[in-house]
PDB file of N, CA and C in Angstrom:
ATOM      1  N   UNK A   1      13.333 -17.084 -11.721  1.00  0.00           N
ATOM      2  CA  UNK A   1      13.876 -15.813 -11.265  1.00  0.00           C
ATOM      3  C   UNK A   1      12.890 -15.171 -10.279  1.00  0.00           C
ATOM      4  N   UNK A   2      13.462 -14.643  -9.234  1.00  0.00           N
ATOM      5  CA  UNK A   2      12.530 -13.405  -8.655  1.00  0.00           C
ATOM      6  C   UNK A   2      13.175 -12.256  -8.323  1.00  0.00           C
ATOM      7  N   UNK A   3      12.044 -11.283  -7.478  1.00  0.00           N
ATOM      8  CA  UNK A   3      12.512 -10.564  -7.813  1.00  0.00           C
ATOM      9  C   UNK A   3      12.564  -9.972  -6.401  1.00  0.00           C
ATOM     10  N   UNK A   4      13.453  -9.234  -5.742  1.00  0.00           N
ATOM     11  CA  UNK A   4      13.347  -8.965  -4.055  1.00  0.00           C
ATOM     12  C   UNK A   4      13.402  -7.083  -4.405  1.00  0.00           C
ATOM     13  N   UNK A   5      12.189  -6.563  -3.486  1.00  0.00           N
ATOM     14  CA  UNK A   5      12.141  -4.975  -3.520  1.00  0.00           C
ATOM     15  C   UNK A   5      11.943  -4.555  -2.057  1.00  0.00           C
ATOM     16  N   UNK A   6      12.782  -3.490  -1.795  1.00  0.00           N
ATOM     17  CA  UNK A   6      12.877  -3.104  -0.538  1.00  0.00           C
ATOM     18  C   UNK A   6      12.893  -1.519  -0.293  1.00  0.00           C
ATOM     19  N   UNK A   7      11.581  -1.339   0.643  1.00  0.00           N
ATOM     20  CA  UNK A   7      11.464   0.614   0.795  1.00  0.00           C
ATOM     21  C   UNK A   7      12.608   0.974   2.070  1.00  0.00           C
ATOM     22  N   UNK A   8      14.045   1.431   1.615  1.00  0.00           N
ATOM     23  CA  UNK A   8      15.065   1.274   2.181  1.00  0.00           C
ATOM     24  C   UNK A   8      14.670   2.729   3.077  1.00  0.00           C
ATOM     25  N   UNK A   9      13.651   3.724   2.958  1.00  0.00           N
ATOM     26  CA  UNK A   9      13.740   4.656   3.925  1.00  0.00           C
ATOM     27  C   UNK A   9      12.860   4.495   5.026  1.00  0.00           C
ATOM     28  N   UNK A  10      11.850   3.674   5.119  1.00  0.00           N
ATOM     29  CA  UNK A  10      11.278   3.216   6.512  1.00  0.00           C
ATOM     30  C   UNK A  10      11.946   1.821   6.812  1.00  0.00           C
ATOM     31  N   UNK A  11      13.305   1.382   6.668  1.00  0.00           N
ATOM     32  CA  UNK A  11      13.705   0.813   7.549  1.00  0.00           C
ATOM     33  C   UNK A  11      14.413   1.055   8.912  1.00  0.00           C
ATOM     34  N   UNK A  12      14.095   0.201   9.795  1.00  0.00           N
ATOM     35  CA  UNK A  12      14.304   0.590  11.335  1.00  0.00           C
ATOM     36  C   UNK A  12      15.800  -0.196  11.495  1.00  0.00           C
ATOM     37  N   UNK A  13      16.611  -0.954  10.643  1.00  0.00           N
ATOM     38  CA  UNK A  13      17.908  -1.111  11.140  1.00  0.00           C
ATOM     39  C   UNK A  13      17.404  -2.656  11.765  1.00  0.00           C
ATOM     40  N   UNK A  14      16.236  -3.543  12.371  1.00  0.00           N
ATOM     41  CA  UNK A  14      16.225  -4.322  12.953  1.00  0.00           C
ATOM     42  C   UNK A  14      17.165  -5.889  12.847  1.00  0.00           C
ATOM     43  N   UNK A  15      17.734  -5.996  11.919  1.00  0.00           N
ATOM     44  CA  UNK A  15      18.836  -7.138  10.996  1.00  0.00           C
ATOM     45  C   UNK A  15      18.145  -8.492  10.776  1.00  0.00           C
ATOM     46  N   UNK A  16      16.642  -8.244  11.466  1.00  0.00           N
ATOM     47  CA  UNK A  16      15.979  -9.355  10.930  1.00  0.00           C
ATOM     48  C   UNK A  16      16.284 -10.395   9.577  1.00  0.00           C
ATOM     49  N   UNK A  17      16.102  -9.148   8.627  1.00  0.00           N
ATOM     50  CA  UNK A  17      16.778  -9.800   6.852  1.00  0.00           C
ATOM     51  C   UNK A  17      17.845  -9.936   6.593  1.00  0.00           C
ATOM     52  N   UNK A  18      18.886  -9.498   7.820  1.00  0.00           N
ATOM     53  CA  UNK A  18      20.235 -10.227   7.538  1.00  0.00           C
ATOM     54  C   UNK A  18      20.378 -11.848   8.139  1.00  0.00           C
ATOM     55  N   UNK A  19      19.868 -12.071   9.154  1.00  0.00           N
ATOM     56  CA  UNK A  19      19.804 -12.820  10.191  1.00  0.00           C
ATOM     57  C   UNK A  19      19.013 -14.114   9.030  1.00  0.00           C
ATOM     58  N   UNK A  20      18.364 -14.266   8.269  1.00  0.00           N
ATOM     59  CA  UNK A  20      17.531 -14.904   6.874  1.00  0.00           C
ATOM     60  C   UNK A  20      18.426 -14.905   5.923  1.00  0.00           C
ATOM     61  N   UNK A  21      18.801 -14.248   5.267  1.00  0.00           N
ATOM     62  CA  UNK A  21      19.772 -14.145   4.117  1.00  0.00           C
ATOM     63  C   UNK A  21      20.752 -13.418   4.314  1.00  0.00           C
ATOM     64  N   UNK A  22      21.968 -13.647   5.079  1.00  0.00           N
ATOM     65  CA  UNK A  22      22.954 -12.966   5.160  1.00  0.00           C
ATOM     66  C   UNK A  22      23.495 -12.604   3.446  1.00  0.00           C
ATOM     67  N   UNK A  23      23.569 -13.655   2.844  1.00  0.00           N
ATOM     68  CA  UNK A  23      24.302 -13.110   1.365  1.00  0.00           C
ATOM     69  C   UNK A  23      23.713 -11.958   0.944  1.00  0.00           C
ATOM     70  N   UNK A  24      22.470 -11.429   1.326  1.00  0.00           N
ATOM     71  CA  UNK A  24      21.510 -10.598   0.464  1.00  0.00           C
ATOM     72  C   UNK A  24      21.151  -9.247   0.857  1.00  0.00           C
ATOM     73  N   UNK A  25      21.820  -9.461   2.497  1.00  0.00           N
ATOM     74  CA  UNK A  25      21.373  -8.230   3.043  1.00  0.00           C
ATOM     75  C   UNK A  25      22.362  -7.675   3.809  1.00  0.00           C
ATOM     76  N   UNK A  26      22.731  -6.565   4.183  1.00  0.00           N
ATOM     77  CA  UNK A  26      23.847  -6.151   4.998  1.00  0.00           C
ATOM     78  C   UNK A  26      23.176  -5.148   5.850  1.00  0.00           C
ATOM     79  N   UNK A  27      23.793  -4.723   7.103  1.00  0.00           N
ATOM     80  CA  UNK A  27      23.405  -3.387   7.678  1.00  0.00           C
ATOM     81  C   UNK A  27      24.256  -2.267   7.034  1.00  0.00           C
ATOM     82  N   UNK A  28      24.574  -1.121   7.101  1.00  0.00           N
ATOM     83  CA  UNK A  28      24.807   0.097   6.364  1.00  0.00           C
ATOM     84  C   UNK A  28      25.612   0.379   7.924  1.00  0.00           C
ATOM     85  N   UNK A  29      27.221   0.727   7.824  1.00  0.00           N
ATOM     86  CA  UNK A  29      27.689   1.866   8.915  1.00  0.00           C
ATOM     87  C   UNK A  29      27.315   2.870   8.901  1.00  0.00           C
ATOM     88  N   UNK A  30      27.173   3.365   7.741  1.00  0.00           N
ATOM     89  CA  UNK A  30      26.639   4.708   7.850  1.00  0.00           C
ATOM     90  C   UNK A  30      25.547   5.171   8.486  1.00  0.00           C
ATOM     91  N   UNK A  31      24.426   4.559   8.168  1.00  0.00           N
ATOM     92  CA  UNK A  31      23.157   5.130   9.093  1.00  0.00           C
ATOM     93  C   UNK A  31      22.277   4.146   9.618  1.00  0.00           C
ATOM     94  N   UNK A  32      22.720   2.875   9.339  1.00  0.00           N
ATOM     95  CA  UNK A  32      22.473   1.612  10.705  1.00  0.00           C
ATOM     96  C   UNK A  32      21.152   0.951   9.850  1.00  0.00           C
ATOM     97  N   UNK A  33      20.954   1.013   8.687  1.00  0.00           N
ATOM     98  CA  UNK A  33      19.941   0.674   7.769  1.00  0.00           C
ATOM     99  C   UNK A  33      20.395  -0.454   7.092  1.00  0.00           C
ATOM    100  N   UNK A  34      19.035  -1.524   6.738  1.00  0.00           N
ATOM    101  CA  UNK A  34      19.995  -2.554   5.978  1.00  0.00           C
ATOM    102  C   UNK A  34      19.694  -2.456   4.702  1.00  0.00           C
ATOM    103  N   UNK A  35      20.779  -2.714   3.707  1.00  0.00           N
ATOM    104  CA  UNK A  35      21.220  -2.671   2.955  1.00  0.00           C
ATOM    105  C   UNK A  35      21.102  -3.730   1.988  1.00  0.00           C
ATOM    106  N   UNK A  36      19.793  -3.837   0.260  1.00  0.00           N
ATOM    107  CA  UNK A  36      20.018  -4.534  -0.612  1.00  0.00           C
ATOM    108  C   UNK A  36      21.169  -5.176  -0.830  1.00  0.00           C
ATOM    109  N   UNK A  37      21.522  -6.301  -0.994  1.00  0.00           N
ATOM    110  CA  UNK A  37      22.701  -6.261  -1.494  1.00  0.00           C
ATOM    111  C   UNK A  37      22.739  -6.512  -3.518  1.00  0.00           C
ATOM    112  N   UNK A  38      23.049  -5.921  -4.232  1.00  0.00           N
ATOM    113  CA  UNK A  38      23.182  -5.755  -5.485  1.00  0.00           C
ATOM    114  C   UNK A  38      21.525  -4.635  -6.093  1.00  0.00           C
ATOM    115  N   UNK A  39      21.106  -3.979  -5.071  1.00  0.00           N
ATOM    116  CA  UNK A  39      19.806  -3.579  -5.620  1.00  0.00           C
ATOM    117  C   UNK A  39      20.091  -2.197  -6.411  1.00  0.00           C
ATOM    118  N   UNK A  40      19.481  -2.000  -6.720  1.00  0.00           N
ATOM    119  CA  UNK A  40      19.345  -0.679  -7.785  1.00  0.00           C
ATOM    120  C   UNK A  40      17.840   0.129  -7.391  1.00  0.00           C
ATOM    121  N   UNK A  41      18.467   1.434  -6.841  1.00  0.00           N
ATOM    122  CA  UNK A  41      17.372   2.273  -6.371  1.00  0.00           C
ATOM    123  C   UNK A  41      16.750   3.034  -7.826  1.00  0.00           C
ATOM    124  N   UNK A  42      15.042   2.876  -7.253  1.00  0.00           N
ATOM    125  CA  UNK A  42      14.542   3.936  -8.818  1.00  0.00           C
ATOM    126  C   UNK A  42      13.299   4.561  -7.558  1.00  0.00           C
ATOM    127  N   UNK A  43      13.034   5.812  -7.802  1.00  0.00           N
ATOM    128  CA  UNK A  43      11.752   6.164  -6.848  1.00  0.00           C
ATOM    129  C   UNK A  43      11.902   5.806  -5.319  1.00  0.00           C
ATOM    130  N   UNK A  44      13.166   5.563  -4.489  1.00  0.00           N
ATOM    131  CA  UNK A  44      12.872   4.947  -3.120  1.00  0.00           C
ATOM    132  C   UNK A  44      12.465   4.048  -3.009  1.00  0.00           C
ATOM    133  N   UNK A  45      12.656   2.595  -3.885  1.00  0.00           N
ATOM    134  CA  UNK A  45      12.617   1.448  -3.995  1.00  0.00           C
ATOM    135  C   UNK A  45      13.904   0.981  -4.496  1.00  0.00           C
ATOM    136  N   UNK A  46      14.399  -0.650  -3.428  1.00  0.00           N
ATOM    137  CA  UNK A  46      15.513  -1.054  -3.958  1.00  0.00           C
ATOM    138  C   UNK A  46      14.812  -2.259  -4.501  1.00  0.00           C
ATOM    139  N   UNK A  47      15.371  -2.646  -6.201  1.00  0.00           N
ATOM    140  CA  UNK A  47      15.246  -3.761  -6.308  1.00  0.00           C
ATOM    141  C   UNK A  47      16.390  -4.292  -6.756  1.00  0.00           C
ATOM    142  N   UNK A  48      16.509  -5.890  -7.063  1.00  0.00           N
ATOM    143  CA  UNK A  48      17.643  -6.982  -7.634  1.00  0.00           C
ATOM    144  C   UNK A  48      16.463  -8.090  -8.208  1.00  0.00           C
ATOM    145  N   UNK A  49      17.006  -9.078  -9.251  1.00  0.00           N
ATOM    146  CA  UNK A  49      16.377  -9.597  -9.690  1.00  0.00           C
ATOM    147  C   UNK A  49      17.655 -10.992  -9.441  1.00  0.00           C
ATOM    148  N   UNK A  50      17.094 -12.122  -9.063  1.00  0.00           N
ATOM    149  CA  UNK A  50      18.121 -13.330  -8.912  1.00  0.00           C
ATOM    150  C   UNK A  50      17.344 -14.553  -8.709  1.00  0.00           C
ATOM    151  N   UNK A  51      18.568 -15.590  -8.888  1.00  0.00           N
ATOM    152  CA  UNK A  51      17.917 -16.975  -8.737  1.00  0.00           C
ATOM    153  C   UNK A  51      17.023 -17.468  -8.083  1.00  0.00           C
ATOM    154  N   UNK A  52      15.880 -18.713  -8.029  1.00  0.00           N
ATOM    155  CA  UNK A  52      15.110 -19.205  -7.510  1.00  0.00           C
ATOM    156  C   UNK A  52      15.746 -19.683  -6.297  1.00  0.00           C
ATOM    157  N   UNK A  53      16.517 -20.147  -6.474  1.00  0.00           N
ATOM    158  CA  UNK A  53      17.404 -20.642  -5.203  1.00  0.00           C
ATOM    159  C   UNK A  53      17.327 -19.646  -4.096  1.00  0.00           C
ATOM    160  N   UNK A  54      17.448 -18.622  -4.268  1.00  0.00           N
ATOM    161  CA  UNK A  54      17.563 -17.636  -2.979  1.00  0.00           C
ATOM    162  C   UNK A  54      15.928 -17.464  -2.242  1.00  0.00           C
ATOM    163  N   UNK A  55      14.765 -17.912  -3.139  1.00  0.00           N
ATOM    164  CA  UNK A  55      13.678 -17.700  -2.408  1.00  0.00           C
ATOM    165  C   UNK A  55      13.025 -17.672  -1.333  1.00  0.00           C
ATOM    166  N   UNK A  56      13.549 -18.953  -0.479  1.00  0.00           N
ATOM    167  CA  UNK A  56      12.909 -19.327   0.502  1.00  0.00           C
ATOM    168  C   UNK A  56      13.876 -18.406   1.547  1.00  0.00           C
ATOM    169  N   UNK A  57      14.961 -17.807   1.669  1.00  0.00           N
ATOM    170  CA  UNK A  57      15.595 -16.866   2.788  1.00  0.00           C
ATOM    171  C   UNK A  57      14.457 -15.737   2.362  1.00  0.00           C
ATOM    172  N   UNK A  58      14.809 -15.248   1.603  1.00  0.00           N
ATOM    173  CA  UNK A  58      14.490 -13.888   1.246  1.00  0.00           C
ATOM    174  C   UNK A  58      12.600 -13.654   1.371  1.00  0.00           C
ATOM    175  N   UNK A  59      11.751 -15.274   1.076  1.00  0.00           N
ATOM    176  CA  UNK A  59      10.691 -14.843   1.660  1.00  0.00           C
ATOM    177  C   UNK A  59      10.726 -14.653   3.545  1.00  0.00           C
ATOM    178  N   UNK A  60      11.551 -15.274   4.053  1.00  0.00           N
ATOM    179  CA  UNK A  60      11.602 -15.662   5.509  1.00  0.00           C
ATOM    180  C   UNK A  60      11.770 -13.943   6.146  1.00  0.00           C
ATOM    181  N   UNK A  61      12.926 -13.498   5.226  1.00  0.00           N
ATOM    182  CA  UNK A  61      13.325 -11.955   5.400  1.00  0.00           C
ATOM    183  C   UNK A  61      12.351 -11.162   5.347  1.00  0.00           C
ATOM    184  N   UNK A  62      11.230 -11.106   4.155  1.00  0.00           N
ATOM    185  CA  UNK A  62      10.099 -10.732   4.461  1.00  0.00           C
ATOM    186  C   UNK A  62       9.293 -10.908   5.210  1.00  0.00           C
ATOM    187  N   UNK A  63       9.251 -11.856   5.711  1.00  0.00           N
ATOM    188  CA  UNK A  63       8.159 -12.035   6.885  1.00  0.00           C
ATOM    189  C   UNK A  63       8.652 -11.821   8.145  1.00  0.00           C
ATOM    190  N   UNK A  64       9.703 -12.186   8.875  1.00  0.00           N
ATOM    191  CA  UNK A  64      10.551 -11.322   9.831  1.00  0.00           C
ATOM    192  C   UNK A  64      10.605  -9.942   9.724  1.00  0.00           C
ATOM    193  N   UNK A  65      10.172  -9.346   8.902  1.00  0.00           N
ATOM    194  CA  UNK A  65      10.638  -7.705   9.267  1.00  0.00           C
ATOM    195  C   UNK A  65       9.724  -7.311   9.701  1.00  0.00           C
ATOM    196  N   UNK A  66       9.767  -6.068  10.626  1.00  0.00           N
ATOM    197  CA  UNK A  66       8.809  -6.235  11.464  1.00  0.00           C
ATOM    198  C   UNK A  66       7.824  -5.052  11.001  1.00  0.00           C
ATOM    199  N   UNK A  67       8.554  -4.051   9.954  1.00  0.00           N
ATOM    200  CA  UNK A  67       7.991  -2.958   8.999  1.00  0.00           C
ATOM    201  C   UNK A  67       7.053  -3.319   7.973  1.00  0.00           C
ATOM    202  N   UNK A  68       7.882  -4.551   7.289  1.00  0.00           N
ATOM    203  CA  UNK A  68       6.871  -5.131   5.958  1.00  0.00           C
ATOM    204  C   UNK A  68       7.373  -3.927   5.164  1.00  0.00           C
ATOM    205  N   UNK A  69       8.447  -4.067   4.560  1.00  0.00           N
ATOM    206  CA  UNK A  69       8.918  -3.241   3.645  1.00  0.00           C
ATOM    207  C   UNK A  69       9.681  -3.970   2.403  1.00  0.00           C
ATOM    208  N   UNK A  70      10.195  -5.026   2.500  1.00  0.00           N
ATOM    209  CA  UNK A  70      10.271  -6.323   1.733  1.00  0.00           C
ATOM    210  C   UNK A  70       9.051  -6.874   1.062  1.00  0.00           C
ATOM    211  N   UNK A  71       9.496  -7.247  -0.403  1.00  0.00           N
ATOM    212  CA  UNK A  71       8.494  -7.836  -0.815  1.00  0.00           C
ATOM    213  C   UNK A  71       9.551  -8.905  -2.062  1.00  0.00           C
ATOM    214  N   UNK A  72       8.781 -10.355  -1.936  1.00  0.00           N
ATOM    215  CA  UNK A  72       9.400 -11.347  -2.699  1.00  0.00           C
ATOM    216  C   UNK A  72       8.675 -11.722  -3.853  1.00  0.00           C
ATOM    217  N   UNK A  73       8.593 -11.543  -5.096  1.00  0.00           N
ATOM    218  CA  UNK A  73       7.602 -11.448  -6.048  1.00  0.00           C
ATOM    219  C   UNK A  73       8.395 -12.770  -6.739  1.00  0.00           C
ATOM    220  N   UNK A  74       8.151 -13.534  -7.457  1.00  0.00           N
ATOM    221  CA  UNK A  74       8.498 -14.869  -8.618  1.00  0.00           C
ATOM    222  C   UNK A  74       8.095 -14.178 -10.089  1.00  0.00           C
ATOM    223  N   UNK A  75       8.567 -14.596 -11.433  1.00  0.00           N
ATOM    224  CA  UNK A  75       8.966 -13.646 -12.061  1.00  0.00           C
ATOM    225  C   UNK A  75       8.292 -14.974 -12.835  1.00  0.00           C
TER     226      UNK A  75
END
């Protein structure tokens, strides 16, 4: 399992982490931000907890962003 956490208010919208894991990440119409997909906000942190399988996008997503607001932790 890991675990993907994302500081969804200094994101710049860039779609880097969609463009890596489309299943995981979306942009937001509303205010052009991308969007956890299944995360659960606590404190201005999004997290989700999911399969090993998704690791290697979701580290790629982290390292493409150009904020460093992603983080891919293994559980």
């Amino acid at each position: 399992m890991i675990r993907i956490i994302q500081q969804r208010a200094k994101c710049i919208g860039c779609n880097a982490c969609v463009e890596a894991a489309f299943y995981r990440w979306r942009v937001s119409r509303k205010d052009g931000k991308c969007t956890l997909v299944g995360g659960v906000e606590k404190k201005g942190f999004f997290q989700v907890v999911v399969d090993d399988h998704e690791y290697e996008e979701n580290v790629r997503a982290a390292v493409n962003c150009p904020v460093k607001i992603i983080q891919v932790l293994k559980m």
